[in-house]
C-alpha atoms as a PDB file:
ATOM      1  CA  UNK A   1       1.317   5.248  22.349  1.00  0.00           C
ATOM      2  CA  UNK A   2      -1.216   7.459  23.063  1.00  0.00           C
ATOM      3  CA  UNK A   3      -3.382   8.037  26.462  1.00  0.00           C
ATOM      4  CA  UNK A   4      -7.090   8.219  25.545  1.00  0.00           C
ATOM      5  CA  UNK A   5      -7.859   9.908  28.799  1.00  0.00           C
ATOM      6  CA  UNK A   6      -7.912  13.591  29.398  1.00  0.00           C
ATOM      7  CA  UNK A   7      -6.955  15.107  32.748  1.00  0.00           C
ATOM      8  CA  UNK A   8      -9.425  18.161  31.861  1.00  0.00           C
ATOM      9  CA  UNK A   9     -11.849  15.655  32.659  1.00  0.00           C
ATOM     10  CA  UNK A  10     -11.005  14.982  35.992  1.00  0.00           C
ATOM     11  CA  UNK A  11     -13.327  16.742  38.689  1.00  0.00           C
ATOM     12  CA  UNK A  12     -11.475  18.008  42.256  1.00  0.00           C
ATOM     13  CA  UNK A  13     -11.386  17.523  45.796  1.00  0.00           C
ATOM     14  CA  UNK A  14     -10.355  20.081  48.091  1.00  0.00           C
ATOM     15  CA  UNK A  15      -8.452  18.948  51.361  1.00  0.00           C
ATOM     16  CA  UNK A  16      -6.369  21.142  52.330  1.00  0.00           C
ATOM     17  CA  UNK A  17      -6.920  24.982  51.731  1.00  0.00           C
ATOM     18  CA  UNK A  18      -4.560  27.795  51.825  1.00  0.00           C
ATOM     19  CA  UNK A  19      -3.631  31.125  51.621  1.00  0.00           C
ATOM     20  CA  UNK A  20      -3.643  32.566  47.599  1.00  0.00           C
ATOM     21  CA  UNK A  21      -1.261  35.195  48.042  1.00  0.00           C
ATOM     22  CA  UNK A  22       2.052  33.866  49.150  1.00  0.00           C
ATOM     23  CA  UNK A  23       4.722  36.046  49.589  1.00  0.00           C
ATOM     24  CA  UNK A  24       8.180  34.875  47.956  1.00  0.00           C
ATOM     25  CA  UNK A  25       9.806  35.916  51.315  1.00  0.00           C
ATOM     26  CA  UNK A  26       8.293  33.295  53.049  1.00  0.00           C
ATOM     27  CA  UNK A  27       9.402  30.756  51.366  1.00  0.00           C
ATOM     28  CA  UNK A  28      11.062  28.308  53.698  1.00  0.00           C
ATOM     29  CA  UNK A  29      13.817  27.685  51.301  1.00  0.00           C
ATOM     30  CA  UNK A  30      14.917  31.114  51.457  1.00  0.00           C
ATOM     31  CA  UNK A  31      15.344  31.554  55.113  1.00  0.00           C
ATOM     32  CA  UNK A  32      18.700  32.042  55.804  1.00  0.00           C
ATOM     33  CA  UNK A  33      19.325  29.901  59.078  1.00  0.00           C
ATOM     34  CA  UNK A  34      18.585  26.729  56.938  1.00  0.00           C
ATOM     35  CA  UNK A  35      21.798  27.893  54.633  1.00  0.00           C
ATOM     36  CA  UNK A  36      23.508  25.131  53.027  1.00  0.00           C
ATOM     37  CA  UNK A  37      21.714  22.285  54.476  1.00  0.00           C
ATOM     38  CA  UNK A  38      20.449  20.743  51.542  1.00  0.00           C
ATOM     39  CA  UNK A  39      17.085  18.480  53.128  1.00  0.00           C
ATOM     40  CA  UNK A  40      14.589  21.043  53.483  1.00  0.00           C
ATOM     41  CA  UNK A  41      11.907  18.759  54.885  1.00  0.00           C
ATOM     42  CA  UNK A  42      11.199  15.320  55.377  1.00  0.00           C
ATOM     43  CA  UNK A  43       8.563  12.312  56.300  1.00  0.00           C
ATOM     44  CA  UNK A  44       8.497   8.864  56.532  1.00  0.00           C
ATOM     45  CA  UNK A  45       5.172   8.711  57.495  1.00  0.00           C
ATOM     46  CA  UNK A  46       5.480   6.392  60.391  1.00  0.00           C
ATOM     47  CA  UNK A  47       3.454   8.453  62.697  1.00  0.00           C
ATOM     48  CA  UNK A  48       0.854  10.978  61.923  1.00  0.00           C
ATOM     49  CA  UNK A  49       2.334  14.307  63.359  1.00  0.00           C
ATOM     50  CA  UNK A  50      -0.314  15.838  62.175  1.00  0.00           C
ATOM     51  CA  UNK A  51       0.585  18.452  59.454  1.00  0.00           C
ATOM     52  CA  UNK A  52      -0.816  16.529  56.612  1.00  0.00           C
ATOM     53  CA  UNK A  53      -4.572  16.167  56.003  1.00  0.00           C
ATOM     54  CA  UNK A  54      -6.142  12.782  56.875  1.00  0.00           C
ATOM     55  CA  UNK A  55     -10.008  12.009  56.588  1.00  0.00           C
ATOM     56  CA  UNK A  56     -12.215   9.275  56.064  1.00  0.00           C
ATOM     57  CA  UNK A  57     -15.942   9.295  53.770  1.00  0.00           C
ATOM     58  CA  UNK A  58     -17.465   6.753  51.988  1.00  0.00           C
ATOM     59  CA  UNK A  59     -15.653   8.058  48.452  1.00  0.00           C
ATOM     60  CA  UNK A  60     -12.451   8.655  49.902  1.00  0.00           C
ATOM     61  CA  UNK A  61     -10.153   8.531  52.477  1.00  0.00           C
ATOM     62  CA  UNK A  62      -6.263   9.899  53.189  1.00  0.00           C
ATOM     63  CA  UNK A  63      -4.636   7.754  56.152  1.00  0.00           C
ATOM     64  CA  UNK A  64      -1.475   6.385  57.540  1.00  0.00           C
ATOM     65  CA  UNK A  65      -1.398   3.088  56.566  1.00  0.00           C
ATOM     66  CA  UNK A  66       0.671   0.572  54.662  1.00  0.00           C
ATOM     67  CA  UNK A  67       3.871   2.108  55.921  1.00  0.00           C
ATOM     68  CA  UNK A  68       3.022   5.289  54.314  1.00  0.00           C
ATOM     69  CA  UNK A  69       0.024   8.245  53.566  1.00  0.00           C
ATOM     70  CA  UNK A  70      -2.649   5.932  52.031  1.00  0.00           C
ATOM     71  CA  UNK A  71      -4.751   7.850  49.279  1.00  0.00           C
ATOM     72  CA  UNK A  72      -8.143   5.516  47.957  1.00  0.00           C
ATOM     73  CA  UNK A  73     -11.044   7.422  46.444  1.00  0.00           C
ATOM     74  CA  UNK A  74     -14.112   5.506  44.824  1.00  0.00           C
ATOM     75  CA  UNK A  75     -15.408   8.446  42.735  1.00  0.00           C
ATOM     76  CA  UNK A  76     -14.696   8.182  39.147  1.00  0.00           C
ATOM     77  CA  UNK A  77     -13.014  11.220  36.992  1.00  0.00           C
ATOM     78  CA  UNK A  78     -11.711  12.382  40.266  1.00  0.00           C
ATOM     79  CA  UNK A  79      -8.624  13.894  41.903  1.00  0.00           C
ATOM     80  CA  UNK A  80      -7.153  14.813  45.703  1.00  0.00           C
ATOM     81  CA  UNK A  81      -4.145  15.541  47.185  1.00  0.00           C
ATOM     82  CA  UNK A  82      -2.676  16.111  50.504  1.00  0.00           C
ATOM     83  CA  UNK A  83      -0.168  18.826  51.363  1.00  0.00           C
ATOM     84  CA  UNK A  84       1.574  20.100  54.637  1.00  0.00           C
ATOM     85  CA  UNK A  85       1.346  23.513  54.791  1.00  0.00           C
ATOM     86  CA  UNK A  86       4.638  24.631  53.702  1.00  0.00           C
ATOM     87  CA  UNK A  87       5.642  27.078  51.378  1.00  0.00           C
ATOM     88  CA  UNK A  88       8.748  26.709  48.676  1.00  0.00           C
ATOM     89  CA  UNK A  89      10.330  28.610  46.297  1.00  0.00           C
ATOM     90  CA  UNK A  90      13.128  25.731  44.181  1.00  0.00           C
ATOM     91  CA  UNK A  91      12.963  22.201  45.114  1.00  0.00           C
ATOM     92  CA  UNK A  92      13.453  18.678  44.402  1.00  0.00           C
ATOM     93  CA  UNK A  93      10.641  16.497  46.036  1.00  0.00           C
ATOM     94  CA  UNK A  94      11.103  13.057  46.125  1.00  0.00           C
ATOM     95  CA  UNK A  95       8.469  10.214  47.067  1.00  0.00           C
ATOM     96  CA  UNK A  96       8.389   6.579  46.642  1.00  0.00           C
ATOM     97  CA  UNK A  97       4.995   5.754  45.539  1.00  0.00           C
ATOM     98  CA  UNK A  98       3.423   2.537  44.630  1.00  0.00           C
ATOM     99  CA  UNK A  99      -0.201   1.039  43.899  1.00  0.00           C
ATOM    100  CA  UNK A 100      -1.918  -1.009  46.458  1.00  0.00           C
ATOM    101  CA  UNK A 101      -5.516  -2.232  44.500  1.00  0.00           C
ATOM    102  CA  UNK A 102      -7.359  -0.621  41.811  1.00  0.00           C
ATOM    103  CA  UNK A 103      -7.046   0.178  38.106  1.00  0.00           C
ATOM    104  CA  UNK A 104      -3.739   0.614  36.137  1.00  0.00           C
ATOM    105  CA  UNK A 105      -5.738   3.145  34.877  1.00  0.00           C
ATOM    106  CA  UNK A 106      -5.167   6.153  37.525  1.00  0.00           C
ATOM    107  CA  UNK A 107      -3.165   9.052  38.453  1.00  0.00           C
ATOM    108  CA  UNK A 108      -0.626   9.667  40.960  1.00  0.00           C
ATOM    109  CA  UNK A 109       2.531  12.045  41.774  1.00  0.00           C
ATOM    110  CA  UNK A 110       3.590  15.388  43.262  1.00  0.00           C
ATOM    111  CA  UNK A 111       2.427  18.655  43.723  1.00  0.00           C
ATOM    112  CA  UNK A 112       4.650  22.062  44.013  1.00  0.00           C
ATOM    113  CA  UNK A 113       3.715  25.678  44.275  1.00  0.00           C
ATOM    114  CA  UNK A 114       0.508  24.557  45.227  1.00  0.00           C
ATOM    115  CA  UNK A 115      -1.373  28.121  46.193  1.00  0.00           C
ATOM    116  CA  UNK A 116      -4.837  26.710  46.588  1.00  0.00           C
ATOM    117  CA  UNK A 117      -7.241  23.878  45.377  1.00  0.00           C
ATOM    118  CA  UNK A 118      -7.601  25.817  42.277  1.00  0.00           C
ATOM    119  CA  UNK A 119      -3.756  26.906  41.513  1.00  0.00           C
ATOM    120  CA  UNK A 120      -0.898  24.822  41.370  1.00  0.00           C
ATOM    121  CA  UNK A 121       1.649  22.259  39.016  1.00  0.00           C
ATOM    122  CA  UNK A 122       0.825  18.553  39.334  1.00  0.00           C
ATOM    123  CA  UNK A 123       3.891  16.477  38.271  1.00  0.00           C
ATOM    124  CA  UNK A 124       1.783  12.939  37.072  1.00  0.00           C
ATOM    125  CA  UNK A 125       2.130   9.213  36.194  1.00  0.00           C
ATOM    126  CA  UNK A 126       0.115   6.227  35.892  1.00  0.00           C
ATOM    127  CA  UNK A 127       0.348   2.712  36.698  1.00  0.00           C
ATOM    128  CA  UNK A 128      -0.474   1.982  33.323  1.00  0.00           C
ATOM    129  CA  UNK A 129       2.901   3.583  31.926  1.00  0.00           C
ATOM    130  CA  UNK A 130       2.042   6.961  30.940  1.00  0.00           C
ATOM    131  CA  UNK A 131       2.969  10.371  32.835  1.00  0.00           C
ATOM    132  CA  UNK A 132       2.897  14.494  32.265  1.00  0.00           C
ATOM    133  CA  UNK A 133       2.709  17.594  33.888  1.00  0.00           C
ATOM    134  CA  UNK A 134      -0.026  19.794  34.231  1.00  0.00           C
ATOM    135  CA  UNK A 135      -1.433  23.345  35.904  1.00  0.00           C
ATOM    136  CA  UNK A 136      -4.270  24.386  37.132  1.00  0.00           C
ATOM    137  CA  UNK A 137      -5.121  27.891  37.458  1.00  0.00           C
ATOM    138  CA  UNK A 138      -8.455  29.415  38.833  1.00  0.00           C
ATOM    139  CA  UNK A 139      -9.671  25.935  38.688  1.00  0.00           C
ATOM    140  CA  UNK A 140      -9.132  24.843  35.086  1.00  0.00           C
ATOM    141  CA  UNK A 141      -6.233  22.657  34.331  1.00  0.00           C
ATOM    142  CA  UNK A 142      -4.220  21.740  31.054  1.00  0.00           C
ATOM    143  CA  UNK A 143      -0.908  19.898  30.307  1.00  0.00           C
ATOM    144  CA  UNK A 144       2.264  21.581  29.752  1.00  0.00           C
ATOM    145  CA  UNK A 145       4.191  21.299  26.116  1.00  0.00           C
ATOM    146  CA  UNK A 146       1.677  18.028  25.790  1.00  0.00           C
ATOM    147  CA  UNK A 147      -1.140  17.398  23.933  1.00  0.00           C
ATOM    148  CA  UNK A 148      -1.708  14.171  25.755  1.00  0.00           C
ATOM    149  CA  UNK A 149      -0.570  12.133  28.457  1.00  0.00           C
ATOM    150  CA  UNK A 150       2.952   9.963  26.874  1.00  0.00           C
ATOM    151  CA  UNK A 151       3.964   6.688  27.583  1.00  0.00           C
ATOM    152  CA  UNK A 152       7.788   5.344  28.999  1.00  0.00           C
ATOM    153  CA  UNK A 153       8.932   2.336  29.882  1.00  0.00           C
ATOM    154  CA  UNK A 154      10.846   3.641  33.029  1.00  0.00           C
ATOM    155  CA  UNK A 155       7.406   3.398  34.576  1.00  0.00           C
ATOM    156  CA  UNK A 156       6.827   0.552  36.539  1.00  0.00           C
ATOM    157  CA  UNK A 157       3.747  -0.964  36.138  1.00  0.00           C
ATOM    158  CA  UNK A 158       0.975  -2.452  37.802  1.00  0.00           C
ATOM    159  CA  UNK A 159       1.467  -2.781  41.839  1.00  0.00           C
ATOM    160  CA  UNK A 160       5.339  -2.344  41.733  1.00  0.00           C
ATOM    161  CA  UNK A 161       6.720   1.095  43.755  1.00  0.00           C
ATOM    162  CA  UNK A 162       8.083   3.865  41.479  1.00  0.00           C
ATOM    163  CA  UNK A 163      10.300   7.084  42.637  1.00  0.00           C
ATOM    164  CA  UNK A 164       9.246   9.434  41.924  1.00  0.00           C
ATOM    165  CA  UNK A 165      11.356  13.067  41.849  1.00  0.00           C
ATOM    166  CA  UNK A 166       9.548  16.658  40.948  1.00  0.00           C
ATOM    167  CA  UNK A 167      11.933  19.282  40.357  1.00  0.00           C
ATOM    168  CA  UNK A 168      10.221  23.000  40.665  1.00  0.00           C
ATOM    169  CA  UNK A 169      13.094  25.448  40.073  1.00  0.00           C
ATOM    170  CA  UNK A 170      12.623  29.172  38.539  1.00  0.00           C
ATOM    171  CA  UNK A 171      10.748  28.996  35.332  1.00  0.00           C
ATOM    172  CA  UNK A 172      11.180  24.736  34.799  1.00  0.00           C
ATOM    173  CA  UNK A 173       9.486  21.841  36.078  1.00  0.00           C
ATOM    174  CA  UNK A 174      10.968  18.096  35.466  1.00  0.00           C
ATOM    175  CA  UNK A 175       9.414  15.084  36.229  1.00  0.00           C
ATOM    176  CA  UNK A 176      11.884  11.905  36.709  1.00  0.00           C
ATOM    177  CA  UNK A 177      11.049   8.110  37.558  1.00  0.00           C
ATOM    178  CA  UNK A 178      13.021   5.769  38.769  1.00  0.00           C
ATOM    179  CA  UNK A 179      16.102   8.113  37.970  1.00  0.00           C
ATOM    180  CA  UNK A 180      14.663   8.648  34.098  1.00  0.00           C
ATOM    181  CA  UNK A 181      13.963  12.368  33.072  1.00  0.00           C
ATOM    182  CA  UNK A 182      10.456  11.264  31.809  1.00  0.00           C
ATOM    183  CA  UNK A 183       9.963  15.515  30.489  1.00  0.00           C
ATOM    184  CA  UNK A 184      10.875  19.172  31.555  1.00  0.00           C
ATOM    185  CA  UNK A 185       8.935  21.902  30.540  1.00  0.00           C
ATOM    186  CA  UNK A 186       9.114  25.935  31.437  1.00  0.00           C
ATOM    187  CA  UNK A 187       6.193  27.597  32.755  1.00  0.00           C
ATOM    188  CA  UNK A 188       6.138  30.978  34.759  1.00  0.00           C
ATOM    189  CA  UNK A 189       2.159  30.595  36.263  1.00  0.00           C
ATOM    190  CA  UNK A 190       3.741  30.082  39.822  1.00  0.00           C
ATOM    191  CA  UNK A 191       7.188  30.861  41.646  1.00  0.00           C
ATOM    192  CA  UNK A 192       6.593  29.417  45.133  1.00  0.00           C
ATOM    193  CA  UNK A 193       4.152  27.640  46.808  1.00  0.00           C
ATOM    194  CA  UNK A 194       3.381  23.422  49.274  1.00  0.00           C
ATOM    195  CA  UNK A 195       4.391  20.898  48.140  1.00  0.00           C
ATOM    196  CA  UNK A 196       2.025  17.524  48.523  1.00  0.00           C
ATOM    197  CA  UNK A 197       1.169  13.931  46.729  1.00  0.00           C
ATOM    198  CA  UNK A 198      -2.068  13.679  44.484  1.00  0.00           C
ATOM    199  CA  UNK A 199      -4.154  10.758  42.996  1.00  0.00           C
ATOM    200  CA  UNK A 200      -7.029  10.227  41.293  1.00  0.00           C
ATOM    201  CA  UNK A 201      -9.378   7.754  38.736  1.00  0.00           C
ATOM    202  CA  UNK A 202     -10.780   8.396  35.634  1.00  0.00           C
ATOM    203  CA  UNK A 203     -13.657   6.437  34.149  1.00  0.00           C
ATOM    204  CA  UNK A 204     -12.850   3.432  36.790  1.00  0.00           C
ATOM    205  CA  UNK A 205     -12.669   3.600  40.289  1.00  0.00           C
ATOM    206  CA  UNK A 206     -10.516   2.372  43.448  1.00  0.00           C
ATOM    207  CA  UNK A 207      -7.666   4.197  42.749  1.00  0.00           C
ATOM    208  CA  UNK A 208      -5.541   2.924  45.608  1.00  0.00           C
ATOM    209  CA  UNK A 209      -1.863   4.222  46.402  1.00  0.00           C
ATOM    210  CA  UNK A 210       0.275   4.495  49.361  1.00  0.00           C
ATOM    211  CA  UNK A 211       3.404   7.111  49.156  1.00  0.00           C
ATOM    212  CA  UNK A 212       6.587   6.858  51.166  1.00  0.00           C
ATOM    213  CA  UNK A 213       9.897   8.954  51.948  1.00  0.00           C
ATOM    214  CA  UNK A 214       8.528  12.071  51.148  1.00  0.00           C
ATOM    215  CA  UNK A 215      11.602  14.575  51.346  1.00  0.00           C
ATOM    216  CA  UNK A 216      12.276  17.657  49.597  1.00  0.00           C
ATOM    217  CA  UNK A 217      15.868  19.182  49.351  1.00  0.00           C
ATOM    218  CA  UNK A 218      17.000  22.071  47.514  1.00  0.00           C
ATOM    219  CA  UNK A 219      17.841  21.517  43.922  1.00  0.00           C
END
């Protein structure tokens, strides 16, 4: 089955902004008094400790809410994302994610080596059943080893929760639902960078999703 809808299309939303240049050395999961301790960071989202961007417009909003970080935008052929600042070289980031209202139609997932609204891997699914993973770089974005979004079955559907699990290590990048390898590809664009949750609509809005258990642990 093919996806008729093309990510290119998709227009952004800058929320949280950092630095372009980030040094390998800081990566968090190199710093040697976390050594073998394998969760890196973590959030349940109960509270809002503030490291993660929340806001509120008429288009959009990110919010604790549900139990989790609420994303809901009203702008078609849109995306935004949330991140908390960190900075990672190899991971495995884990989230449970499900849809609250809105079109089966959407986009949802993780982010790693995210340098900037402009530059980073998006690891993406849909509550319609399809899924890839894609990079932008100085603002324009394409799929990896895909010519279009593909469709699997491990994807729940509709309003039910999927886990979701990104693995960023050296040169590949796997997506997994629901303990499925969905694809792994090998790109080299980025080594290190925050880690975060994105959604977005195409052609129909009210994309409307609420993530959970957010931890990332070393691969």
């Amino acid at each position: 089955m093919l996806r008729n809808h093309k990510l290119l299309a998709l227009a952004s939303f800058v929320l949280f902004v950092l630095t372009a240049c980030r040094p390998a050395f800081l990566a968090v999961d190199r710093l040697p008094w976390f050594g073998d301790e394998p969760v890196l960071f973590r959030d349940d989202f109960t509270e809002n400790t503030g490291i993660w961007t929340t806001w509120e417009t008429q288009s959009s909003f990110s919010a604790f809410d549900h139990g989790g970080l609420r994303l809901w935008a009203g702008t078609p052929e849109y995306q935004f994302w949330s991140v908390p600042g960190l900075n990672f070289e190899n991971v495995l980031v884990n989230v449970h994610a499900r849809k609250l209202t809105g079109p089966d139609n959407n986009l949802f997932g993780l982010i790693c080596r995210y340098q900037d609204a402009d530059n980073f891997y998006a690891l993406t699914l849909s509550s319609d059943g399809y899924y890839g993973i894609y990079k932008r770089v100085g603002g324009e974005q394409s799929l990896i080893a895909q010519t279009h979004m593909d469709f699997s079955e491990a994807i729940v559907r509709g309003e039910g929760e999927n886990i979701v699990r990104a693995v960023c290590q050296a040169d590949q990048l796997a997506l997994f639902v629901n303990d499925t390898k969905l694809i792994q590809v090998r790109d080299e664009t980025f080594s290190n960078g925050d880690v975060g949750v994105i959604a977005g609509n195409f052609g129909e809005t009210g994309v409307d999703i609420v993530f959970d258990h957010f931890i990332v642990v070393k691969p």
